[in-house]
C-alpha atoms as a PDB file:
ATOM      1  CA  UNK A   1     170.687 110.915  99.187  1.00  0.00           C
ATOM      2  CA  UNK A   2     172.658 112.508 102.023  1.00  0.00           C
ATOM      3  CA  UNK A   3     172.460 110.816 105.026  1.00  0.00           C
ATOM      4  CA  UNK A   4     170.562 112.333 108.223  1.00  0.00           C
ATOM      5  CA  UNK A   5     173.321 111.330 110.625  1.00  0.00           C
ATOM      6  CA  UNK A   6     175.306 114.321 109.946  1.00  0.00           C
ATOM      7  CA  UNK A   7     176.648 116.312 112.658  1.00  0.00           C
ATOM      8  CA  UNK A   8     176.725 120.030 113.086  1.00  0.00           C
ATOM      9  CA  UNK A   9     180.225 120.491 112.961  1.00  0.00           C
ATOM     10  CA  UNK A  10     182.336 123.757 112.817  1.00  0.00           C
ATOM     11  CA  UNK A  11     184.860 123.122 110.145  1.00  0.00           C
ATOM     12  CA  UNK A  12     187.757 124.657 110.632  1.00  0.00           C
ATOM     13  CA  UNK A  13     190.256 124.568 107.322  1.00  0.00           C
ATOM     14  CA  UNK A  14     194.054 124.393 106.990  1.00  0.00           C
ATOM     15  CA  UNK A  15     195.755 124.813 103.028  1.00  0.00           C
ATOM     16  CA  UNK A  16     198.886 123.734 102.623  1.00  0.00           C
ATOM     17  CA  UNK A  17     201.311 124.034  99.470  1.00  0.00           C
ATOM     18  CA  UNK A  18     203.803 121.395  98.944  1.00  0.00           C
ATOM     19  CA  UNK A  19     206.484 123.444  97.034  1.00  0.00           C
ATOM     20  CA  UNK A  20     210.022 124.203  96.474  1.00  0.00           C
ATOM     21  CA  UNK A  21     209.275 127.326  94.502  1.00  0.00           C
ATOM     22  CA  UNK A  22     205.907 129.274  95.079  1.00  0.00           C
ATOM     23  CA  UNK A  23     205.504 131.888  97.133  1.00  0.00           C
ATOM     24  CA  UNK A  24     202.063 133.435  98.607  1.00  0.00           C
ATOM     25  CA  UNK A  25     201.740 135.622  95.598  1.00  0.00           C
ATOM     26  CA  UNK A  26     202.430 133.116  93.109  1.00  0.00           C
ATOM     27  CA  UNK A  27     199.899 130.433  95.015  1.00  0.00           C
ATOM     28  CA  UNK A  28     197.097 130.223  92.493  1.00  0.00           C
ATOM     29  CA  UNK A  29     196.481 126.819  93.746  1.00  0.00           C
ATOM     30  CA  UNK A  30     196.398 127.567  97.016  1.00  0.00           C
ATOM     31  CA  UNK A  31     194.466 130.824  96.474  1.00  0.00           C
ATOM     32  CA  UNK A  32     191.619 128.749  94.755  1.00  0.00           C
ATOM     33  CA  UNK A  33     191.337 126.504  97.312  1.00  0.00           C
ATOM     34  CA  UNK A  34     190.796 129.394 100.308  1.00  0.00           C
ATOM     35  CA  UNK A  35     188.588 130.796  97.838  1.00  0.00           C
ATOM     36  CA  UNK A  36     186.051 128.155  97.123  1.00  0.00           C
ATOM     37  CA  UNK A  37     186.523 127.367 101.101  1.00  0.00           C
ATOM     38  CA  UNK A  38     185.641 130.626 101.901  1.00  0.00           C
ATOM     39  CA  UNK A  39     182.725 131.083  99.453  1.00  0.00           C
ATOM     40  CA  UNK A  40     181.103 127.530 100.945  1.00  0.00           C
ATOM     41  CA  UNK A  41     181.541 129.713 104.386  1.00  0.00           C
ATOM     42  CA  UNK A  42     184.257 127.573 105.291  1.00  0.00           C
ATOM     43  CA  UNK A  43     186.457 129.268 107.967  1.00  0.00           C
ATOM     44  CA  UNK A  44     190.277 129.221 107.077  1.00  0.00           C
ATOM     45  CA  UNK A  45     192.193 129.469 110.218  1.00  0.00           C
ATOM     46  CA  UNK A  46     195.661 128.150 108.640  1.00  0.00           C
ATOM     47  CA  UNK A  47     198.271 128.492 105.541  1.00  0.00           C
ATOM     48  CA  UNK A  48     201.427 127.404 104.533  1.00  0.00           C
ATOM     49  CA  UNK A  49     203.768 126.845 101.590  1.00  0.00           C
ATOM     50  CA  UNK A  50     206.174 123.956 102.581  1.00  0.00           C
ATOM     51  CA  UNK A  51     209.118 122.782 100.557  1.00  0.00           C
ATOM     52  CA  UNK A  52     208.992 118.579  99.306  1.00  0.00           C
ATOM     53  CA  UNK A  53     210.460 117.623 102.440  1.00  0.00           C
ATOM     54  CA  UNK A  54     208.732 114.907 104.570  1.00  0.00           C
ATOM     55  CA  UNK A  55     209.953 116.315 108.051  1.00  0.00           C
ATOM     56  CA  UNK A  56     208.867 120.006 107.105  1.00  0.00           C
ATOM     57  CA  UNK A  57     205.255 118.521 105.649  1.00  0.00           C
ATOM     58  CA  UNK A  58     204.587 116.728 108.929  1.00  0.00           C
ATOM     59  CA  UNK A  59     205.822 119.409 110.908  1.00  0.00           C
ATOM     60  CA  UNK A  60     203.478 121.791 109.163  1.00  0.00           C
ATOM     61  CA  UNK A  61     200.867 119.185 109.514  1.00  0.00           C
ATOM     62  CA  UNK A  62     200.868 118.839 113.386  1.00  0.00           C
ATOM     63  CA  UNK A  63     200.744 122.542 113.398  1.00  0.00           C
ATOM     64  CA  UNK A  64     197.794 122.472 111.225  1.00  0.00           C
ATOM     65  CA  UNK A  65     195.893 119.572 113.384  1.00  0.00           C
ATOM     66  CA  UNK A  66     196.213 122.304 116.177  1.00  0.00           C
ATOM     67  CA  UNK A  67     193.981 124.479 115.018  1.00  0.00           C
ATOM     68  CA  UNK A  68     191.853 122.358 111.746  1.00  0.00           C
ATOM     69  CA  UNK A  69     190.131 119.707 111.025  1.00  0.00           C
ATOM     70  CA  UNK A  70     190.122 119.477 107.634  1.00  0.00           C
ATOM     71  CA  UNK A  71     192.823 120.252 106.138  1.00  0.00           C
ATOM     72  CA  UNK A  72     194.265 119.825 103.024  1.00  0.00           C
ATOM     73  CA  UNK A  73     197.752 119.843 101.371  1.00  0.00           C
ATOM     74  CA  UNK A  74     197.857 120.835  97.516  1.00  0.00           C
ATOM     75  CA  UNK A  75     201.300 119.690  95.861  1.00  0.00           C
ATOM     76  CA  UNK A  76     204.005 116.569  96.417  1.00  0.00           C
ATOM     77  CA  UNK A  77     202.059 114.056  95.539  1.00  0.00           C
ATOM     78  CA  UNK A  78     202.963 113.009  91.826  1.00  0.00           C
ATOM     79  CA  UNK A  79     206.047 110.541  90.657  1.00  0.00           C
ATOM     80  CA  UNK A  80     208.897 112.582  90.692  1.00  0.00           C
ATOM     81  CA  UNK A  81     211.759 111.898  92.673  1.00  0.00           C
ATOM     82  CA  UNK A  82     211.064 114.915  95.071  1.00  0.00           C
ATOM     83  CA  UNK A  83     207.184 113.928  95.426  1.00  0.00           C
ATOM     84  CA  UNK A  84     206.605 113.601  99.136  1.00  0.00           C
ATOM     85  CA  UNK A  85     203.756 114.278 100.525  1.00  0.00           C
ATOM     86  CA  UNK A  86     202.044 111.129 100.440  1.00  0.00           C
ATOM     87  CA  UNK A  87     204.895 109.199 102.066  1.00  0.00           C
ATOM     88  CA  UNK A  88     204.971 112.136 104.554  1.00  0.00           C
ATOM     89  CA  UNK A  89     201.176 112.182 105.355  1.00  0.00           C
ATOM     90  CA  UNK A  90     199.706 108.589 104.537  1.00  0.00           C
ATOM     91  CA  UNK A  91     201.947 106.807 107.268  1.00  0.00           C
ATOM     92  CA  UNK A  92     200.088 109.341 109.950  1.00  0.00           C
ATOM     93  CA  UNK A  93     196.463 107.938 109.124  1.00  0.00           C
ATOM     94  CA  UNK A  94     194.391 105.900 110.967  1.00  0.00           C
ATOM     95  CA  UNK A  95     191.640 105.583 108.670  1.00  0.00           C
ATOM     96  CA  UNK A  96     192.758 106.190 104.970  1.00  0.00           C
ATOM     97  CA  UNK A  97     189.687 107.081 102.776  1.00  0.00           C
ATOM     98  CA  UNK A  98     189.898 104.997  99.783  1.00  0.00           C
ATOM     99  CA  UNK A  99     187.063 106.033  98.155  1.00  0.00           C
ATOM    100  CA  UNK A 100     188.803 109.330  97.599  1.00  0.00           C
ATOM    101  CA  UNK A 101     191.350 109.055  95.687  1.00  0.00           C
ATOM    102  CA  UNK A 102     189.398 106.555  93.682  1.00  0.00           C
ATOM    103  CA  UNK A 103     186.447 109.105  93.009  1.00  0.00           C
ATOM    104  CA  UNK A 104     189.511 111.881  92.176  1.00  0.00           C
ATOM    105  CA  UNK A 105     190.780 110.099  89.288  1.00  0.00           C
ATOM    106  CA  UNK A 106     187.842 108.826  88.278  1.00  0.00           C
ATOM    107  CA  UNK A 107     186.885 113.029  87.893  1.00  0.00           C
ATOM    108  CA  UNK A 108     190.013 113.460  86.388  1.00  0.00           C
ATOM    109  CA  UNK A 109     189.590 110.618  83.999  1.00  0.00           C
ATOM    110  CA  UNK A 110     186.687 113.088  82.280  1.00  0.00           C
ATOM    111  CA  UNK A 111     189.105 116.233  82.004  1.00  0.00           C
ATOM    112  CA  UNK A 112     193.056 114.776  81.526  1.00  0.00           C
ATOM    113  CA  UNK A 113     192.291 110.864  80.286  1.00  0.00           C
ATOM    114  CA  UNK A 114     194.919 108.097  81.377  1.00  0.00           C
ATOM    115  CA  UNK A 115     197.497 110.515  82.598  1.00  0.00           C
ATOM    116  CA  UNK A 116     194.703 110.369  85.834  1.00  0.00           C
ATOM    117  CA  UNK A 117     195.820 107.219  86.544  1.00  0.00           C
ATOM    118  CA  UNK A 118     199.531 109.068  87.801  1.00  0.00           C
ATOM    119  CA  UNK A 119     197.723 110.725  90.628  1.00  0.00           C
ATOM    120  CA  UNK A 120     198.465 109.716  94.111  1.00  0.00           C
ATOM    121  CA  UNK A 121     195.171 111.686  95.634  1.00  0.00           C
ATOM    122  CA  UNK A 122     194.099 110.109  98.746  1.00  0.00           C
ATOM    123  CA  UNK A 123     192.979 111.014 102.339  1.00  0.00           C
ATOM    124  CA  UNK A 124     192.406 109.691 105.378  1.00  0.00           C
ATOM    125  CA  UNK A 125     191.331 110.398 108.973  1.00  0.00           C
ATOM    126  CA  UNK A 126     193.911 111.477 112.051  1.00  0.00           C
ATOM    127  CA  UNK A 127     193.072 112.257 115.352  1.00  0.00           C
ATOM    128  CA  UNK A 128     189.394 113.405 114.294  1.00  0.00           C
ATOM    129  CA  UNK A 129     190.660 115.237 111.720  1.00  0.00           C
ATOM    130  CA  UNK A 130     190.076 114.586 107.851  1.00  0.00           C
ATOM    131  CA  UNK A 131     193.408 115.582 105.952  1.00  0.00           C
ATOM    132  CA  UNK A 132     193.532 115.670 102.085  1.00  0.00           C
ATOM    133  CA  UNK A 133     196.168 114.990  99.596  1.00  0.00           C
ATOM    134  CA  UNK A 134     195.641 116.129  96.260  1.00  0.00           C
ATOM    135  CA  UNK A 135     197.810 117.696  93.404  1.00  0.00           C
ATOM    136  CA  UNK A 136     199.072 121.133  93.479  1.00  0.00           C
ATOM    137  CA  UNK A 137     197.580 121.856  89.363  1.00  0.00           C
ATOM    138  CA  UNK A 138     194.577 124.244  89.293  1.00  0.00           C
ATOM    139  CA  UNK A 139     192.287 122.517  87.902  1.00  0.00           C
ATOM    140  CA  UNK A 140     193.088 119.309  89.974  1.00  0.00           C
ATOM    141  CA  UNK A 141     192.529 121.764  93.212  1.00  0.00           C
ATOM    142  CA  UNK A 142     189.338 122.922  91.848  1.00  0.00           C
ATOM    143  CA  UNK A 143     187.988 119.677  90.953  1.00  0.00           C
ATOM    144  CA  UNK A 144     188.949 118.085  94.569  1.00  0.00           C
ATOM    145  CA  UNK A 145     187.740 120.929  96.514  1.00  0.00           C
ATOM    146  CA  UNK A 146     184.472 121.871  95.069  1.00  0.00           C
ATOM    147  CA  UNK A 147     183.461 118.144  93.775  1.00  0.00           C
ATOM    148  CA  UNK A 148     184.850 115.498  96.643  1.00  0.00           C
ATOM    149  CA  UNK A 149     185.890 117.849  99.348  1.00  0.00           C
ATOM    150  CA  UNK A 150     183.271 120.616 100.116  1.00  0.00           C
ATOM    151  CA  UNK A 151     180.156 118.420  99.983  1.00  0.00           C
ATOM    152  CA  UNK A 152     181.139 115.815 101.908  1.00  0.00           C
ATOM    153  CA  UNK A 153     183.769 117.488 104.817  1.00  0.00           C
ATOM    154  CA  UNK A 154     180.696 117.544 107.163  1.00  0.00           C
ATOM    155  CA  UNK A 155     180.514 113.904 106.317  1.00  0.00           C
ATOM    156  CA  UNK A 156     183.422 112.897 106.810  1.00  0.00           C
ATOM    157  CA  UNK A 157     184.096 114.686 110.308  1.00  0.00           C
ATOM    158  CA  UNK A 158     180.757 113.321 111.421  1.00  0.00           C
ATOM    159  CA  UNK A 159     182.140 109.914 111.353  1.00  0.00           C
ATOM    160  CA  UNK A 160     185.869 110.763 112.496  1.00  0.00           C
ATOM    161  CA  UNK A 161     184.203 111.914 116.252  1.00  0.00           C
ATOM    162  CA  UNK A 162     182.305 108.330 116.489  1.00  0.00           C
END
């Protein structure tokens, strides 16, 4: 049951790619995001593909905050040496959403198994602004944006303004 304390809040949506090697017309991740954004008539006012560094993800994500508040960076955040984003972004929130990252591998759990438990997923709350943290895999996009994300972004920036 959705709860009737829900603002009416414009959302306005920044994607960001974490990557050393995509470009805007190799972005499917990114693509699907904007796309499922778009067709919840979500208003994308900001993209970027950003290379695993932590000064040029928060750089990208203070130009982001300018003009979003929701916004969501795709990419960085497995165990590889060069994985950054969550040491870039997770220092930066005030509020981190748990319940997030705990609900995206739970999801996962259904469609990759154990390997779900090697996702880093989380959010958390900045400045009014809800910011995201998933991985950069299709699937893992699609499953965060149209499962977690989308139906509860309203939600979420409801509580961020109290």
């Amino acid at each position: 049951m959705k709860s009737n304390h829900i603002q009416k809040i414009e959302i306005r949506a920044a994607v960001i790619t974490i990557s050393s090697t995509r470009k805007p017309e190799n972005d499917l991740s990114g693509l699907t995001i904007r796309s499922m954004l778009n067709a919840a008539g979500i208003m994308m006012n900001h993209y970027a593909i950003v290379p695993d560094r932590i000064d040029m993800i928060r750089d990208e994500l203070f130009r982001a905050m300018k003009v979003s508040n929701c916004i969501i960076f795709n990419g960085g955040t497995g165990l590889t040496h060069d994985d950054c984003t969550i040491e870039a972004i997770a220092p930066l929130f005030e509020k981190e959403i748990e319940g997030f990252g705990e609900m995206f591998r739970l999801k996962s759990l259904a469609e990759i198994g154990t390997s779900s438990m090697l996702s880093r997923a989380t959010a958390g709350i900045s400045h009014g602004r809800a910011i995201f943290c998933i991985p950069g895999s299709t699937p893992a996009v699609t499953l965060a944006t149209k499962e977690l994300i989308i139906p509860e972004i309203a939600h979420i920036l409801s509580h961020s303004k109290r």
